[in-house]
C-alpha atoms as a PDB file:
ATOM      1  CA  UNK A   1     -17.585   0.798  18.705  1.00  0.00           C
ATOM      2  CA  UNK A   2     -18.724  -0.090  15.138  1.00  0.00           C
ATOM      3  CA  UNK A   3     -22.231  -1.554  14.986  1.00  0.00           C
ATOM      4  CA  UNK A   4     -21.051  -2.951  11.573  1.00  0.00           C
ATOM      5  CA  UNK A   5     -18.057  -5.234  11.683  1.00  0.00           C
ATOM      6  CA  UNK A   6     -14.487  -3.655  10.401  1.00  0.00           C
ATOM      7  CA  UNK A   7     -11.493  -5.228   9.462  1.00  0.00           C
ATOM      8  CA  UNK A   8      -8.454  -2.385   9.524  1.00  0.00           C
ATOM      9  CA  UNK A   9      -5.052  -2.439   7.805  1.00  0.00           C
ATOM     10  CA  UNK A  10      -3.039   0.327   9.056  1.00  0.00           C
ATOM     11  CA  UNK A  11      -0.560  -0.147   6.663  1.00  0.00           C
ATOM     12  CA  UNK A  12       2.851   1.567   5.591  1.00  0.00           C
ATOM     13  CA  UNK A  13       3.158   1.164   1.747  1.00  0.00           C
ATOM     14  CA  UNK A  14       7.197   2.105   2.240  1.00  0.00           C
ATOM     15  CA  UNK A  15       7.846  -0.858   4.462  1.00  0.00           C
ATOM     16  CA  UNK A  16       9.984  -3.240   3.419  1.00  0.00           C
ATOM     17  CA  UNK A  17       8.171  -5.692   6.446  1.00  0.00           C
ATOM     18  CA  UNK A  18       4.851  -4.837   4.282  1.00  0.00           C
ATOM     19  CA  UNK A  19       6.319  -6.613   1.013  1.00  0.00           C
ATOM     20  CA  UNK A  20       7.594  -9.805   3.055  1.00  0.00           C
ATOM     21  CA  UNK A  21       3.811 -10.250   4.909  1.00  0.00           C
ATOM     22  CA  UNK A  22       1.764  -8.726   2.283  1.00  0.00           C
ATOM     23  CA  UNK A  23       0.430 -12.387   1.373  1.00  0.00           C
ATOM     24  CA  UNK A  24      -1.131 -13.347   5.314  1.00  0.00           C
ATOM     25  CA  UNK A  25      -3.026 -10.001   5.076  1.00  0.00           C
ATOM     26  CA  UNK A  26      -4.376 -11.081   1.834  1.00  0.00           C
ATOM     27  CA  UNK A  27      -5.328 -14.426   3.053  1.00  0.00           C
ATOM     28  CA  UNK A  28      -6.589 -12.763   6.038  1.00  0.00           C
ATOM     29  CA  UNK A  29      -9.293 -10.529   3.479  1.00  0.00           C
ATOM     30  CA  UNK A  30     -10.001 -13.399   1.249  1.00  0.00           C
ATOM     31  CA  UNK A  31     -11.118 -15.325   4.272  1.00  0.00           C
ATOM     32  CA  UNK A  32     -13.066 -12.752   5.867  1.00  0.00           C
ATOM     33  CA  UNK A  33     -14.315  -9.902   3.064  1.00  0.00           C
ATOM     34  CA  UNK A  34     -17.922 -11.803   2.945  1.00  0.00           C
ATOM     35  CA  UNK A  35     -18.562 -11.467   6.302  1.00  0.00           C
ATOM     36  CA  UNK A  36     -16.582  -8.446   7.536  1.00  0.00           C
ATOM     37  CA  UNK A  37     -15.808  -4.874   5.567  1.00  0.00           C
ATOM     38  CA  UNK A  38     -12.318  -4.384   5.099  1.00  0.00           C
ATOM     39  CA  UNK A  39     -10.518  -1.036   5.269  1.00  0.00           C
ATOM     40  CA  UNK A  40      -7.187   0.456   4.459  1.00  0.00           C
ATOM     41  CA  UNK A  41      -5.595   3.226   7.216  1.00  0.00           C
ATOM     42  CA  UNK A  42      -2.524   4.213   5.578  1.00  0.00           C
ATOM     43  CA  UNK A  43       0.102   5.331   7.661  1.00  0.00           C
ATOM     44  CA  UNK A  44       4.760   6.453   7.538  1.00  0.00           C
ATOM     45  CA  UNK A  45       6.858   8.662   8.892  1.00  0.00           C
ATOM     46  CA  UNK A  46       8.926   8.531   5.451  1.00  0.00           C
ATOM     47  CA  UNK A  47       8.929  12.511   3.749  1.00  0.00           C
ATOM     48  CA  UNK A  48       7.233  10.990   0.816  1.00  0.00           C
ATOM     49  CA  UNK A  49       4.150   8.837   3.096  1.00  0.00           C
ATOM     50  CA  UNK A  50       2.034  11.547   2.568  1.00  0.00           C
ATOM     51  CA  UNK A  51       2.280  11.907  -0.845  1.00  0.00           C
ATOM     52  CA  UNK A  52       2.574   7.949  -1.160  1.00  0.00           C
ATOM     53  CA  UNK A  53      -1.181   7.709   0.826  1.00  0.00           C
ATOM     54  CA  UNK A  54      -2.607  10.324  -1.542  1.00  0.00           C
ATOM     55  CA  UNK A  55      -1.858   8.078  -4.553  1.00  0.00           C
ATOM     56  CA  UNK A  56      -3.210   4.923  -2.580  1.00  0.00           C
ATOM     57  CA  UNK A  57      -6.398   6.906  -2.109  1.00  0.00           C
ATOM     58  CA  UNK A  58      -6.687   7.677  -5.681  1.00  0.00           C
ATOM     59  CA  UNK A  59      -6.503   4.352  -6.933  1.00  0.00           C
ATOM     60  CA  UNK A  60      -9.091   3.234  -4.322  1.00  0.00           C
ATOM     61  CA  UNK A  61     -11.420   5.828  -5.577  1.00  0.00           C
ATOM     62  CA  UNK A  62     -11.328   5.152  -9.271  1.00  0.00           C
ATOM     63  CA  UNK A  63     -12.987   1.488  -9.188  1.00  0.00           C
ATOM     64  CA  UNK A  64     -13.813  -0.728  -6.401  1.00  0.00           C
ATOM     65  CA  UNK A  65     -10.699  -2.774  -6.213  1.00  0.00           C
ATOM     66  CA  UNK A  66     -10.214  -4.118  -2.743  1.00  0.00           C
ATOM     67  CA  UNK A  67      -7.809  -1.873  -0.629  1.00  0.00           C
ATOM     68  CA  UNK A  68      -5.484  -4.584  -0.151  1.00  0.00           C
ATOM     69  CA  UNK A  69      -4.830  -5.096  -3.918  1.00  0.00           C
ATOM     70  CA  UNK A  70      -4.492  -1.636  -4.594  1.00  0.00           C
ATOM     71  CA  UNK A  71      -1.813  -1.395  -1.282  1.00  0.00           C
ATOM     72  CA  UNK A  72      -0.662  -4.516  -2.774  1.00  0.00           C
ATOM     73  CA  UNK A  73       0.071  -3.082  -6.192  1.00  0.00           C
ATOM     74  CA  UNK A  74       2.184   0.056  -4.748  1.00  0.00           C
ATOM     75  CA  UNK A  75       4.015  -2.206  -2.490  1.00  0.00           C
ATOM     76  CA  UNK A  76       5.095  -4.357  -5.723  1.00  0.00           C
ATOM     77  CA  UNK A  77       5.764  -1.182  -7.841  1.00  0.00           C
ATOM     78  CA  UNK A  78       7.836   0.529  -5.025  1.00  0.00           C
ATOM     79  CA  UNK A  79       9.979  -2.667  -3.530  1.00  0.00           C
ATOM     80  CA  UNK A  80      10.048  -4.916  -7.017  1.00  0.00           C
ATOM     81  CA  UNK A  81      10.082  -2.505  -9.301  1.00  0.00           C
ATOM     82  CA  UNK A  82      12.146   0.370  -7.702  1.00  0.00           C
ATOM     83  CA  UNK A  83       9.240   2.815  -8.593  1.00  0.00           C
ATOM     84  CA  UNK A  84       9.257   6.337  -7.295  1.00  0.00           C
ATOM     85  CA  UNK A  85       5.312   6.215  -5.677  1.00  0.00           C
ATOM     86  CA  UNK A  86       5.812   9.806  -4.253  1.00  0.00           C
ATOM     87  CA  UNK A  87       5.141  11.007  -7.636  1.00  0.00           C
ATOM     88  CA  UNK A  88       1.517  10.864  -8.563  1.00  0.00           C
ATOM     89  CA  UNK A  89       2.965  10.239 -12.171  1.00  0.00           C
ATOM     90  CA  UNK A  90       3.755   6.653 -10.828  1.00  0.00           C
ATOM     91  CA  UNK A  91       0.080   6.209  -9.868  1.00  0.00           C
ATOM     92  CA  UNK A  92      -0.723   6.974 -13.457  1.00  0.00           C
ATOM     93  CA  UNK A  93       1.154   4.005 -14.281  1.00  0.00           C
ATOM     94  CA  UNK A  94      -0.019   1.459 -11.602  1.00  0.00           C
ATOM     95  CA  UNK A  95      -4.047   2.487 -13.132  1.00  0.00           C
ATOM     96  CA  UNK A  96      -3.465   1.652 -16.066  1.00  0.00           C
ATOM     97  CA  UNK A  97      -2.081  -1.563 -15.192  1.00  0.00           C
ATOM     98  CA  UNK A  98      -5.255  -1.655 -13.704  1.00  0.00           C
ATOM     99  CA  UNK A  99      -7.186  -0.662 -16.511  1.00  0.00           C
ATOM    100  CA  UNK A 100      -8.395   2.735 -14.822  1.00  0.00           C
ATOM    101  CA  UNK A 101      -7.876   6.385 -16.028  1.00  0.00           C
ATOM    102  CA  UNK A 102      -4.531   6.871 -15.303  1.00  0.00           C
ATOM    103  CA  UNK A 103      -4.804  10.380 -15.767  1.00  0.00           C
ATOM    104  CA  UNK A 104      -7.645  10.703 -13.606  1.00  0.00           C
ATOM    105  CA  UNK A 105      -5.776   9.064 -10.522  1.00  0.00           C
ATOM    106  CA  UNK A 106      -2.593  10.836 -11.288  1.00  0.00           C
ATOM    107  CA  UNK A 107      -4.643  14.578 -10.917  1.00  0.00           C
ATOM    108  CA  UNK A 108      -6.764  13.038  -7.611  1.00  0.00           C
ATOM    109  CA  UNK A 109      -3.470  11.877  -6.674  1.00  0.00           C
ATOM    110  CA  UNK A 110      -1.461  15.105  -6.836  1.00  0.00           C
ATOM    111  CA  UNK A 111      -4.696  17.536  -5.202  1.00  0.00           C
ATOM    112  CA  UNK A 112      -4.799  19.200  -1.831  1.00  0.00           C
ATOM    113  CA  UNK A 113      -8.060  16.605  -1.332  1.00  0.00           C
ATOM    114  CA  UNK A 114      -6.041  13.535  -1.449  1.00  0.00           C
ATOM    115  CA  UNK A 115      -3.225  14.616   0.833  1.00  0.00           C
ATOM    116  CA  UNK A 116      -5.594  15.546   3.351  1.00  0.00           C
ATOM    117  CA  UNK A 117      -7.525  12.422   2.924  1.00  0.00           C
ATOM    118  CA  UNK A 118      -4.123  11.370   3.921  1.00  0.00           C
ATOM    119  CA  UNK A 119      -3.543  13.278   6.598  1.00  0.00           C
ATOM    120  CA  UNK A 120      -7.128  12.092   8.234  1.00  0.00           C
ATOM    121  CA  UNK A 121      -5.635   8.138   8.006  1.00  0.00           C
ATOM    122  CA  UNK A 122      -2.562   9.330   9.608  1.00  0.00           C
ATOM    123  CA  UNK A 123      -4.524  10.954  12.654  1.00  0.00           C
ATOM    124  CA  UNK A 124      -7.028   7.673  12.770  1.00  0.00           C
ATOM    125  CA  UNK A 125      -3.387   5.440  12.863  1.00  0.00           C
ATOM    126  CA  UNK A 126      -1.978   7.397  15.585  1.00  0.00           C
ATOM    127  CA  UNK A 127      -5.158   7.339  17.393  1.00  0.00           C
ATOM    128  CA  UNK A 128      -4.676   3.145  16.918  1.00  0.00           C
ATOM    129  CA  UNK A 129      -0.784   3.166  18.070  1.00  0.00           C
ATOM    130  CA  UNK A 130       0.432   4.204  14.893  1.00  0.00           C
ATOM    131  CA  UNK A 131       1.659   0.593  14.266  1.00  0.00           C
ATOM    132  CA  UNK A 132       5.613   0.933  12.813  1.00  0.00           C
ATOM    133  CA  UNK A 133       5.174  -0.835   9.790  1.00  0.00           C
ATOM    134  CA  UNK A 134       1.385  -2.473   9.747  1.00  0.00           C
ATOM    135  CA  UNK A 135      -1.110  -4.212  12.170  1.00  0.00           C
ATOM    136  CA  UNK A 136      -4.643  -5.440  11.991  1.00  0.00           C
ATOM    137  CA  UNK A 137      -7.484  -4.272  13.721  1.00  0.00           C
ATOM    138  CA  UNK A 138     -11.121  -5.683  14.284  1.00  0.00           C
ATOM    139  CA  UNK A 139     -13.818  -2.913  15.680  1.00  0.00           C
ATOM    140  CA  UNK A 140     -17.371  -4.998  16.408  1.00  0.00           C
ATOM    141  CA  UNK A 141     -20.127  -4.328  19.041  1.00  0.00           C
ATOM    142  CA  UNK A 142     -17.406  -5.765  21.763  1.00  0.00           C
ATOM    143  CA  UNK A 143     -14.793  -2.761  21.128  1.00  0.00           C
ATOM    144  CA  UNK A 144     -11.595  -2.389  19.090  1.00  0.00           C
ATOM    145  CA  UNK A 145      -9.398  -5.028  19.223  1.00  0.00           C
ATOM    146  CA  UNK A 146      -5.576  -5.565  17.767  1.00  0.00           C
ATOM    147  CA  UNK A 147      -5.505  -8.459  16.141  1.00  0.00           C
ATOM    148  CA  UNK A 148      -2.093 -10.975  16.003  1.00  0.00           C
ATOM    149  CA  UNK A 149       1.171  -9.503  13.554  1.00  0.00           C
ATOM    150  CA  UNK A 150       0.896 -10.592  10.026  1.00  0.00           C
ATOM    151  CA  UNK A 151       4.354 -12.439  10.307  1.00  0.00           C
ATOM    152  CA  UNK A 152       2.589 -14.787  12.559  1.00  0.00           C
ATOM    153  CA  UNK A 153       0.222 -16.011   9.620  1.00  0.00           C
ATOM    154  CA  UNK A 154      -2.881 -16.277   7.822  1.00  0.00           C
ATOM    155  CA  UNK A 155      -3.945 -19.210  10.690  1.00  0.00           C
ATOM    156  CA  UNK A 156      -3.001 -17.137  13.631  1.00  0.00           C
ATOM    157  CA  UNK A 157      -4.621 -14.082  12.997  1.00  0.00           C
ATOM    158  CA  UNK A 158      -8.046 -15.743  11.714  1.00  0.00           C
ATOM    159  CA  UNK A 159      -7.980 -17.994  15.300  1.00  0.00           C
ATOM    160  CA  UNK A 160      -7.587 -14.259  17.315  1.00  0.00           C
ATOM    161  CA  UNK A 161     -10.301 -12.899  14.860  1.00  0.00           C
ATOM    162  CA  UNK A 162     -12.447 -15.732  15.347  1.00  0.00           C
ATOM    163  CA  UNK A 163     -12.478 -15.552  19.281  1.00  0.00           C
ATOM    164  CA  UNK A 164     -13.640 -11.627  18.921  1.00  0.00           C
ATOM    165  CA  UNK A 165     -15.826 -12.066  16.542  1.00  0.00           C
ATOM    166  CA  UNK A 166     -17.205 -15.941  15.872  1.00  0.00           C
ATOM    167  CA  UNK A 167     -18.614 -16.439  12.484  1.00  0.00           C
END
C-alpha cells in the first residue's frame, strides 16, 4: 500500500485504443497531478514494446515532462505520423520536438539500462493484470484499486477516484 498517493497508467504506446482515449487520461492528470503523483507503467506484447518502453523512459528522464505528455507524444508520432518508435533514432526526433538532447535520449534509449527499465514496468503491469491496451490505477493507504476504463471518460473515472480517495 503506498503511504503517498499514486495515480498509475499502465499504458501500451502501440495501441491503437491508446490514441482514441489518450485525451480522458489527460483530463484525468490535469485534474488530479496537484494532489496525487502520477506515474507511467508501460506495458505490449508487440516485438518492438520493449524497445518502444525504453525510448518512453528516455524521454521521461531527460526533463520533467509529465509521463502522460511524453506517452502522449509517441502515441502521436507512431499512429499520426506513421513513425517507426522501435528505433531509438525516432526518440531523437520526438526530443527535439521537445527541445531536449536528442542525442542524449536516442543513446539512453538504445542501452541495456533502458530496456531493462523496461522490462521492470512490464513485470509491475503483469503483477496489475497486465491491462490489454491501458487502465488506471490508484494505490493510497486503503490498497490498490482499478480505477473505471478511459473510454468511459474524464467524469467517470474522477467520480471512482473520488470515492477511494476524497479530496
Amino acid at each position: 500500500m503506498a503511504e503517498q498517493p499514486l495515480l498509475t497508467w499502465v499504458v501500451d504506446p502501440l495501441s491503437e485504443t491508446v490514441r482514441s482515449q489518450i485525451g480522458a487520461v489527460r483530463d484525468v492528470v490535469m485534474a488530479v497531478h496537484d494532489r496525487i503523483t502520477v506515474e507511467v507503467v508501460l506495458t505490449g506484447d508487440h516485438a518492438s514494446s520493449e524497445h518502444v518502453a525504453a525510448g518512453v523512459i528516455a524521454l521521461l528522464a531527460a526533463d520533467g515532462a509529465t509521463p502522460v505528455q511524453a506517452v502522449e507524444d509517441v502515441v502521436r508520432a507512431h499512429a499520426d505520423e506513421g513513425m517507426d518508435v522501435a528505433k531509438p533514432s525516432s526518440f531523437a526526433a520526438i526530443a527535439h520536438r521537445r527541445s531536449q538532447d536528442g542525442e542524449a535520449v536516442e543513446i539512453f534509449a538504445a542501452s541495456d539500462r533502458a530496456r531493462a527499465m523496461a522490462r521492470e514496468d512490464r513485470s509491475v503491469a503483469r503483477d496489475l493484470g497486465d491491462p490489454r491496451d491501458h487502465a488506471l490505477f490508484f494505490s493510497g493507504t486503503t490498497g490498490v484499486h482499478r480505477l473505471p476504463a478511459p473510454d468511459r471518460g474524464a467524469r467517470a473515472v474522477l467520480a471512482a477516484l473520488e470515492e477511494v480517495h476524497p479530496a
